[in-house]
C-alpha atoms as a PDB file:
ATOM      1  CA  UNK A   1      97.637  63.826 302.836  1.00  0.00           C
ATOM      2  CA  UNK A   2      93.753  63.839 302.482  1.00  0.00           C
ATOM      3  CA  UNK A   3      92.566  65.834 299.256  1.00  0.00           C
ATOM      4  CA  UNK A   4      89.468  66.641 302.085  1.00  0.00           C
ATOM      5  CA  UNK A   5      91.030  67.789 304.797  1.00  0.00           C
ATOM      6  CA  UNK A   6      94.957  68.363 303.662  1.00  0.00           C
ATOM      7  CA  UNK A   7      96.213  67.986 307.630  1.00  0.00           C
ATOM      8  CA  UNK A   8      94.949  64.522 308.040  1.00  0.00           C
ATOM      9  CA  UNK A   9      97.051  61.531 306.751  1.00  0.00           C
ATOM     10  CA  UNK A  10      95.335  59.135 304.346  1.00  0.00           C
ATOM     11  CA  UNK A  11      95.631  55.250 305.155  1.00  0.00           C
ATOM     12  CA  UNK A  12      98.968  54.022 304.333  1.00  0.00           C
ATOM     13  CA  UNK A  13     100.638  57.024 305.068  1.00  0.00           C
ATOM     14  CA  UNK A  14     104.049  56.941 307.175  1.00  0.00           C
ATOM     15  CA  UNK A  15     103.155  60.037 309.048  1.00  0.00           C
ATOM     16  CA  UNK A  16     102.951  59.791 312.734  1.00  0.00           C
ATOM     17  CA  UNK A  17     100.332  60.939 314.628  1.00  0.00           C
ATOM     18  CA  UNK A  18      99.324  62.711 317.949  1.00  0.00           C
ATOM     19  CA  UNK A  19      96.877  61.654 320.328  1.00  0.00           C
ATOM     20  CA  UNK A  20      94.633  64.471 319.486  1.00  0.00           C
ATOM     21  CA  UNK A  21      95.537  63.805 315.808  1.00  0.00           C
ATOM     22  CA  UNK A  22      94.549  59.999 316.195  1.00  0.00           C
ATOM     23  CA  UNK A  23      91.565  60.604 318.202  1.00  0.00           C
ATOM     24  CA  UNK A  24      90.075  62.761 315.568  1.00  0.00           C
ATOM     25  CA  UNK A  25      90.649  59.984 313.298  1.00  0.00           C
ATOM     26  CA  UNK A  26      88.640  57.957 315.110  1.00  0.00           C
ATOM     27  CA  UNK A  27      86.126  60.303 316.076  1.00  0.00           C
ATOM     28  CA  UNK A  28      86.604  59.840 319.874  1.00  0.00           C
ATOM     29  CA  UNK A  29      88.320  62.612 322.330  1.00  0.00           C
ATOM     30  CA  UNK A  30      92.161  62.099 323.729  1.00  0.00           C
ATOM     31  CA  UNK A  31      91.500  60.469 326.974  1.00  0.00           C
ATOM     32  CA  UNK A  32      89.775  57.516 325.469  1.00  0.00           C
ATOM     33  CA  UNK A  33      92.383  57.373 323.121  1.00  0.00           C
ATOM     34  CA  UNK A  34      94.798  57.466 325.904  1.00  0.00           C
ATOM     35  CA  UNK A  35      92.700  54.453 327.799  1.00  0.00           C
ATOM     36  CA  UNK A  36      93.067  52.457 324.739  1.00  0.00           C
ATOM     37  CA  UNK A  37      96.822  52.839 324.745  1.00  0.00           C
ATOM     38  CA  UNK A  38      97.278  52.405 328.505  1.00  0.00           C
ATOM     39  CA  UNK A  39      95.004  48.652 328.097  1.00  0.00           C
ATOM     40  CA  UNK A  40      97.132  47.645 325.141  1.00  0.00           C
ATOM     41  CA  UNK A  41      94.427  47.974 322.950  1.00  0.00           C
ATOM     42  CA  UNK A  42      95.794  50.546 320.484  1.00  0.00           C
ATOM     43  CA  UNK A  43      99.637  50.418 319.843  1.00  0.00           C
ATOM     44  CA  UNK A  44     101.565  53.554 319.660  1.00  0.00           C
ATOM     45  CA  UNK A  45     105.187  54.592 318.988  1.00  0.00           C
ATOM     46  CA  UNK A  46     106.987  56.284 321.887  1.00  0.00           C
ATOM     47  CA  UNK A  47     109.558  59.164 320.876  1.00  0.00           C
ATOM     48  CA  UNK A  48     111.599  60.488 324.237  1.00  0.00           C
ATOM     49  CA  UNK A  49     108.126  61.266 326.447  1.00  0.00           C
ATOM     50  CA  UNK A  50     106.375  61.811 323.158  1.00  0.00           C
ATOM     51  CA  UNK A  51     103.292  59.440 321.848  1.00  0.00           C
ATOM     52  CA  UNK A  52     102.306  58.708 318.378  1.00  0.00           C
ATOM     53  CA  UNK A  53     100.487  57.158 316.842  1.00  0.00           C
ATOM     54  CA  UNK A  54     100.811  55.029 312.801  1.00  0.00           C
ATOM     55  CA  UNK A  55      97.635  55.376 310.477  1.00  0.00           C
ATOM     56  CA  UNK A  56      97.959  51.823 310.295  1.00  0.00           C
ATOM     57  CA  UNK A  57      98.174  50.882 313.957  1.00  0.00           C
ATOM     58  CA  UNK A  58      94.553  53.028 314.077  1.00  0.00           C
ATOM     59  CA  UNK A  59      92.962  50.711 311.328  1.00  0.00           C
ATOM     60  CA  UNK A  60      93.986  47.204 313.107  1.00  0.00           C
ATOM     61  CA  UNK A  61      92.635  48.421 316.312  1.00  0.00           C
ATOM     62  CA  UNK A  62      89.570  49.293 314.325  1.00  0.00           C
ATOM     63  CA  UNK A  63      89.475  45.999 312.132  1.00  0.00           C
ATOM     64  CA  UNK A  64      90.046  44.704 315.774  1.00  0.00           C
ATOM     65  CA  UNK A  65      87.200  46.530 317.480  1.00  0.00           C
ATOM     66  CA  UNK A  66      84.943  45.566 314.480  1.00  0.00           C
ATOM     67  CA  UNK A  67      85.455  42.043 314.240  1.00  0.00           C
ATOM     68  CA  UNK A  68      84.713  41.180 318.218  1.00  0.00           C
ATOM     69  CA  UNK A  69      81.375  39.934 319.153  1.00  0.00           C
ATOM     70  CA  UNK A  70      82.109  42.182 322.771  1.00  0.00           C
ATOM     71  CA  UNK A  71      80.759  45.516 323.565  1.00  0.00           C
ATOM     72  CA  UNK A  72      83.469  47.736 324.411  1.00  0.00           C
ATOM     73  CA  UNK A  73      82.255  50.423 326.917  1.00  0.00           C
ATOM     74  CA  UNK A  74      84.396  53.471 327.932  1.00  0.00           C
ATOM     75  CA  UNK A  75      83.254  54.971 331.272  1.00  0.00           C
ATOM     76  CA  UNK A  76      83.814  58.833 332.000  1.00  0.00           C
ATOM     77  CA  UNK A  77      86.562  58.587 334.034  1.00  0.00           C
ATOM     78  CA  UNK A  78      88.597  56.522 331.005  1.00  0.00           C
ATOM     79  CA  UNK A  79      88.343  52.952 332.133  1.00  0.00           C
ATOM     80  CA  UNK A  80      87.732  50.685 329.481  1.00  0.00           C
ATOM     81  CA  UNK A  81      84.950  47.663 330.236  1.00  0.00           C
ATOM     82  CA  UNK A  82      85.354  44.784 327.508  1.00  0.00           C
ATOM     83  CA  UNK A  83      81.903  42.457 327.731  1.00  0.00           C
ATOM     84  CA  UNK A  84      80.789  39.438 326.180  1.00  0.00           C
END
């Protein structure tokens, strides 16, 4: 856990997440979180109907997100735009 904030995982950590839980990490809300995972741009581990989400599956899609030269837009209604 994170001497900071003892509910969130630190990086490495084995602890699954929820979308709410991941979306906090990344400082976004649920639904884009959800849009991510319904492009195939954020993997996520399925459990019966349930979604979550690896610490480490978060930091590739960020190390993924951060080394593209594209502008990733996410419209209000959750579609993701990927641009040039």
């Amino acid at each position: 856990m994170n001497a900071a904030n003892p509910t969130m995982p630190t990086p490495g950590s084995t602890l699954l997440l929820t979308e709410d839980e991941a979306a906090k990490q990344l400082r976004t809300t649920g639904r884009t979180v959800f849009s991510f995972r319904k492009r195939g741009l954020l993997r996520c581990v399925k459990l019966g109907k349930s979604v979550r989400y690896r610490m480490a599956d978060l930091e590739a899609f960020i190390d993924t997100m951060a080394a593209t030269t594209a502008t990733v837009e996410v419209h209000v209604e959750g579609a993701v735009e990927v641009t040039p």
